[in-house]
Protein backbone atom coordinates (compact mmCIF):
# COMPACT_ATOMS: atom_id res chain seq x y z
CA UNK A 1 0.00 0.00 0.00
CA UNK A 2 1.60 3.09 -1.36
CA UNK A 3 1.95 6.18 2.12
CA UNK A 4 4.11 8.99 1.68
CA UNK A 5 6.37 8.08 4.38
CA UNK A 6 8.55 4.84 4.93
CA UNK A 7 10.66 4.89 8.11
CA UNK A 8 13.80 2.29 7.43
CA UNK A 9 15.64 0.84 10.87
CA UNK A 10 18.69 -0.78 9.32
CA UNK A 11 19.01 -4.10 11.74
CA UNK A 12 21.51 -6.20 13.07
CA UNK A 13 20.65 -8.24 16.14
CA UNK A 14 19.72 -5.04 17.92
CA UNK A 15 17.20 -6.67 20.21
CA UNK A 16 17.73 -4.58 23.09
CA UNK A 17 16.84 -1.02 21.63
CA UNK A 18 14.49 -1.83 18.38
CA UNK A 19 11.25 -2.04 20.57
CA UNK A 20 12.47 2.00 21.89
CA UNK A 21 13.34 2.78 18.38
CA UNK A 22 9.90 1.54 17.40
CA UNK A 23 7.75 3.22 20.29
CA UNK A 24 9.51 6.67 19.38
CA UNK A 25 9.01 6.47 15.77
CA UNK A 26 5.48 5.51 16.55
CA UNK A 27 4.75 8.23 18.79
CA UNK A 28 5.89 10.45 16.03
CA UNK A 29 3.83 9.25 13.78
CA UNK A 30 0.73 9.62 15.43
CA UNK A 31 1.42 13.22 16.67
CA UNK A 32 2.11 14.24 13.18
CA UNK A 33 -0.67 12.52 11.47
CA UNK A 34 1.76 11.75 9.19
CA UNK A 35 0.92 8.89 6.04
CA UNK A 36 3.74 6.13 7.45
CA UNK A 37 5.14 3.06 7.69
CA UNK A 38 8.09 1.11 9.42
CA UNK A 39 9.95 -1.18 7.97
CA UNK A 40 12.98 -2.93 9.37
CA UNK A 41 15.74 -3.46 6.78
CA UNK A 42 17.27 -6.77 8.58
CA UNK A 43 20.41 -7.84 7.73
CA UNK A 44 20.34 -11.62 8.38
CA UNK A 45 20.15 -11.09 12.87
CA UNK A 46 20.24 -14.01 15.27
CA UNK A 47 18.47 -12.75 18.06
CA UNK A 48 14.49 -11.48 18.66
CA UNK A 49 14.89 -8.13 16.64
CA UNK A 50 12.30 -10.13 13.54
CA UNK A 51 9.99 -11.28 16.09
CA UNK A 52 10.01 -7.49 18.37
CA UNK A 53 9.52 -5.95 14.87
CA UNK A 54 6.27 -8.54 13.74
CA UNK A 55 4.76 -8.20 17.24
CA UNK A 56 4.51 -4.84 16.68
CA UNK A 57 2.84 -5.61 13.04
CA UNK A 58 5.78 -4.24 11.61
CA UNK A 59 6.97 -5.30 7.91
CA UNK A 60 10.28 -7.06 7.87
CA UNK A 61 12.81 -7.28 4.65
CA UNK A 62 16.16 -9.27 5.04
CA UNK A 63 19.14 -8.73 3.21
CA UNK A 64 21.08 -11.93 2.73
CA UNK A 65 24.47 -10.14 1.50
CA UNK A 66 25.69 -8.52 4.65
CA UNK A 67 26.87 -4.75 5.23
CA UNK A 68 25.22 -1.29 6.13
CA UNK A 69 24.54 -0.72 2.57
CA UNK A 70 23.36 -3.63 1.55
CA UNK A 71 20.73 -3.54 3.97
CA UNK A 72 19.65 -0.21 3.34
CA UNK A 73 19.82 -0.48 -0.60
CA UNK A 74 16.72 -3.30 -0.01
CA UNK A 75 15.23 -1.51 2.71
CA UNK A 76 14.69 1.27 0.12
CA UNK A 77 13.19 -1.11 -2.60
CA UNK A 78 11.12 -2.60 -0.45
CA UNK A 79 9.55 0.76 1.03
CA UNK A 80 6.21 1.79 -0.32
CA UNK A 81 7.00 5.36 0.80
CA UNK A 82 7.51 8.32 -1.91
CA UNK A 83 10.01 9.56 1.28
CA UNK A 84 12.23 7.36 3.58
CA UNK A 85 14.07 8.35 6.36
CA UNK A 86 16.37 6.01 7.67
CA UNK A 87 18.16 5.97 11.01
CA UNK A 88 19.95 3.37 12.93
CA UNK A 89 18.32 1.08 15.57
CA UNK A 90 20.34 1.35 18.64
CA UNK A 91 18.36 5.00 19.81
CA UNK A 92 21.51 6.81 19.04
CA UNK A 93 19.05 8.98 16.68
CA UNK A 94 16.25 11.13 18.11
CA UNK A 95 13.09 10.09 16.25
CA UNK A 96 11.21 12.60 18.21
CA UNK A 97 12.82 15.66 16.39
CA UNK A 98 12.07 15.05 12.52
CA UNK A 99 10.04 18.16 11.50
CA UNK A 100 13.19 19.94 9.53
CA UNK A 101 13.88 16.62 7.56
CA UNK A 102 9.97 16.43 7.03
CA UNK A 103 9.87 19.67 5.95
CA UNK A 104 13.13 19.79 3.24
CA UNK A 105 11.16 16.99 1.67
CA UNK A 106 7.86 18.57 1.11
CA UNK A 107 10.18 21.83 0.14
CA UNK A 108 11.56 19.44 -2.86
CA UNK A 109 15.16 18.41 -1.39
CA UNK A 110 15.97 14.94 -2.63
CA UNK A 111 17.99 14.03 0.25
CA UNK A 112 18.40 15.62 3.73
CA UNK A 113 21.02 14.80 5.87
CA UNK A 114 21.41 14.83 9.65
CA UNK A 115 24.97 17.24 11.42
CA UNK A 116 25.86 15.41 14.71
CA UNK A 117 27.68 18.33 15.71
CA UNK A 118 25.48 21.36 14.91
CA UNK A 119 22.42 19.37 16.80
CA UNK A 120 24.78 17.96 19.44
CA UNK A 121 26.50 15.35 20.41
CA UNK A 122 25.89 13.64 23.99
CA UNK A 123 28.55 12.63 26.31
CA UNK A 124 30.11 9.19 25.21
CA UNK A 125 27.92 8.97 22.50
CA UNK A 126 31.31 8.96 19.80
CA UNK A 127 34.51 8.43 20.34
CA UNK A 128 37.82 10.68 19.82
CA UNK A 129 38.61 8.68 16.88
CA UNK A 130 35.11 8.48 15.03
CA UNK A 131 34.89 12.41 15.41
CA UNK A 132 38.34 13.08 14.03
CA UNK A 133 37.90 10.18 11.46
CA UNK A 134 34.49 11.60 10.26
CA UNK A 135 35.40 15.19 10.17
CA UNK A 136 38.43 14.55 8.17
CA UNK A 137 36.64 12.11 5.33
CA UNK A 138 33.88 14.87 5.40
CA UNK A 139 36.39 17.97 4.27
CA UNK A 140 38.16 15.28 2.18
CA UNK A 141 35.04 14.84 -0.06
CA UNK A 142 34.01 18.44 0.04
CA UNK A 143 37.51 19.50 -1.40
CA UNK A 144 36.65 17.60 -4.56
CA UNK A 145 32.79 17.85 -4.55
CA UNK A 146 31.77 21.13 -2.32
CA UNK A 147 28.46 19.77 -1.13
CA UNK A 148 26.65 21.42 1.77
CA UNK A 149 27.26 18.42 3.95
CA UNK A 150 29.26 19.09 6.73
CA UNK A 151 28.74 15.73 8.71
CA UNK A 152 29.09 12.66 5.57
CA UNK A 153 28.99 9.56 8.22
CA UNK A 154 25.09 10.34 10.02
CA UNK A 155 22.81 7.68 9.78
CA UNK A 156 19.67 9.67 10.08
CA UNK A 157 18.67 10.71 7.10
CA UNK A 158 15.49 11.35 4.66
CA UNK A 159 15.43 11.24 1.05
CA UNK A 160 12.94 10.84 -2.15
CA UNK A 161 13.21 7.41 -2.86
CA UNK A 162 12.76 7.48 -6.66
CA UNK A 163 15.52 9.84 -7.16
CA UNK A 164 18.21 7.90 -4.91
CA UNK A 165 17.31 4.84 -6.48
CA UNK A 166 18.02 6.52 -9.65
CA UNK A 167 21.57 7.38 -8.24
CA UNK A 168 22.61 2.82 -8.55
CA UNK A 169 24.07 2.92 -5.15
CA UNK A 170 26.00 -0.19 -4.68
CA UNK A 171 27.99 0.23 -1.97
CA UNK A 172 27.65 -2.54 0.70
CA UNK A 173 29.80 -1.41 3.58
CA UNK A 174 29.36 1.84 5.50
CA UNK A 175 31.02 3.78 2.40
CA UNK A 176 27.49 3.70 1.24
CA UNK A 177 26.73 6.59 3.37
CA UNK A 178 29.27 9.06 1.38
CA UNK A 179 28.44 7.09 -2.15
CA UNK A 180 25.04 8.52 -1.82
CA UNK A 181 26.24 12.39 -0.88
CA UNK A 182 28.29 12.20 -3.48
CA UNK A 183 26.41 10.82 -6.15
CA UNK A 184 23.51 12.94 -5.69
CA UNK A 185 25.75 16.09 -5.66
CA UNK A 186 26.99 14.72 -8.74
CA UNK A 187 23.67 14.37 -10.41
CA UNK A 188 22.21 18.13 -9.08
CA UNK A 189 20.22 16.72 -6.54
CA UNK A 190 19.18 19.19 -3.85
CA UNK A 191 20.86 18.77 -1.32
CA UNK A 192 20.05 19.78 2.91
CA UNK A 193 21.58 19.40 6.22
CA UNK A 194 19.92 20.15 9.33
CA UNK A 195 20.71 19.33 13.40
CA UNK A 196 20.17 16.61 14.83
CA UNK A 197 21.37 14.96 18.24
CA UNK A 198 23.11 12.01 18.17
CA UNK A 199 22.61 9.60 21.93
CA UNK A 200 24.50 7.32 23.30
CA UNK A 201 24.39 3.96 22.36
CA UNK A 202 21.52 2.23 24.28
CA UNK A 203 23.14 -1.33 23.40
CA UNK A 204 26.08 -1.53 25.51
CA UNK A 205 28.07 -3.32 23.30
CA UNK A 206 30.90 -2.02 20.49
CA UNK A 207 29.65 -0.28 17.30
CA UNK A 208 29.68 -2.26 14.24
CA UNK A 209 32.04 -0.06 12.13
CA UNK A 210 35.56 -0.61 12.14
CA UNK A 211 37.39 3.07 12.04
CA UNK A 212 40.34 2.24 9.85
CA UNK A 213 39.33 -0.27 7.82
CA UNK A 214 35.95 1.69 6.64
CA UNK A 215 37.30 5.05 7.04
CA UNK A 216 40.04 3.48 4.25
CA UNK A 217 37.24 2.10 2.18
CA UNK A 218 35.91 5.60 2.55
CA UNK A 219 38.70 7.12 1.25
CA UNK A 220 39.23 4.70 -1.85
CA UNK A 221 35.82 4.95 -2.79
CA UNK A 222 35.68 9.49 -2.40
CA UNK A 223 39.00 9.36 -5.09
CA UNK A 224 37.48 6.92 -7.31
CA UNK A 225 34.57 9.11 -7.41
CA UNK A 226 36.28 12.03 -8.10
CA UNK A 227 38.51 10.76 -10.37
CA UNK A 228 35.78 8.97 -12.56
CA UNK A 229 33.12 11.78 -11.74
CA UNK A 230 31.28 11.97 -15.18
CA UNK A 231 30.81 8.36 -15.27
CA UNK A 232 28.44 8.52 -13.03
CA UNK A 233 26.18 11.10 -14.02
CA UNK A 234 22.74 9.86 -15.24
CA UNK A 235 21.78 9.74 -18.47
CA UNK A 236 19.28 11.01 -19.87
């Protein structure tokens, strides 16, 4: 059934926070009236994250190729939203505040994207190295493609699905989250970044990116883009 709103949680064995993720994006929902769904993108989990998400009558699509981007590339085909918004489900992302990305979508921005630290970043909610790491791959990419993203590595994010698909992401690691900047700067796209806060981690347990080895896969993939720039431009 077609709505004009899918909310994507990107999953993996996240068990102990979905059901708060869920109950906030809910709550949302309702005091919005908004036209929504949920949908958890699951990427192949072990634990009770399927069965929190069907209790609560929520569709569930699994991704049998692992990474971030894998699971979010068939989150987005599956989503019966003209608008996603996608945001990680360990309540790191406050699904409470959403009226700016809301609005830059109904203003005709293809993709809005989340700044950590304009909206704020709580106490041991990133480490030393992920906000040295992310700042530096950030002014990397804007050197070669000056794009009014300030903050390339947040997760919460809302976009017009027809015109990202159109982009042929196929990044399957985290790099996915600067292949899709990039590519839509590189195809005109419009382009927004607003606050938001970024939590701590409500699931006790280590982060599933790996700092050097995707912040190197990062870097590889913002050269090869910038090297090979016109290639990807859409045609028409």
């Amino acid at each position: 059934m077609k709505k004009e709103f899918t909310f994507i949680l990107p999953c993996l064995n996240e068990e102990k926070t979905l059901q708060y993720c869920i109950n906030e994006i809910k709550k949302y929902i309702e005091k919005n009236n908004l036209d929504a769904e949920i949908l958890l993108a699951d990427n192949n989990s072990i634990d009770n994250s399927r069965k929190i998400a069907e209790n609560n009558q929520i569709r569930v699509v699994v991704c049998e190729k692992k990474g971030y981007g894998n699971t979010l590339i068939n989150g987005t085909n599956h989503a019966n939203g003209t608008y996603c918004i996608m945001g990680d489900s360990d309540g790191s992302y406050d699904f409470s505040h959403l009226d700016e990305f809301i609005k830059g979508l109904r203003d005709g921005y293809s993709l809005v994207v989340g700044n950590r630290f304009k909206g704020g970043i709580e106490k041991g909610a990133m480490t030393i190295s992920h906000k040295i790491g992310g700042r530096f791959l950030s002014i990397f990419a804007n050197f070669f493609f000056h794009t009014p993203v300030k903050d390339y590595h947040c997760g919460l994010r809302a976009y017009n699905k027809e015109s990202i698909q159109n982009l042929n992401l196929m990044q399957g690691g985290m790099e996915y989250a600067s292949e899709m900047i990039i590519k839509a700067k590189i195809n005109d796209l419009k382009i927004l970044e607003v606050p938001t806060r970024l939590r701590k981690d409500l699931r006790g347990k280590k982060s599933h990116m790996r700092t050097i080895r995707d912040g190197f896969r990062h870097v590889i993939l913002i050269s090869n883009l910038a090297i090979h720039k016109n290639k990807y431009r859409i045609k028409e």
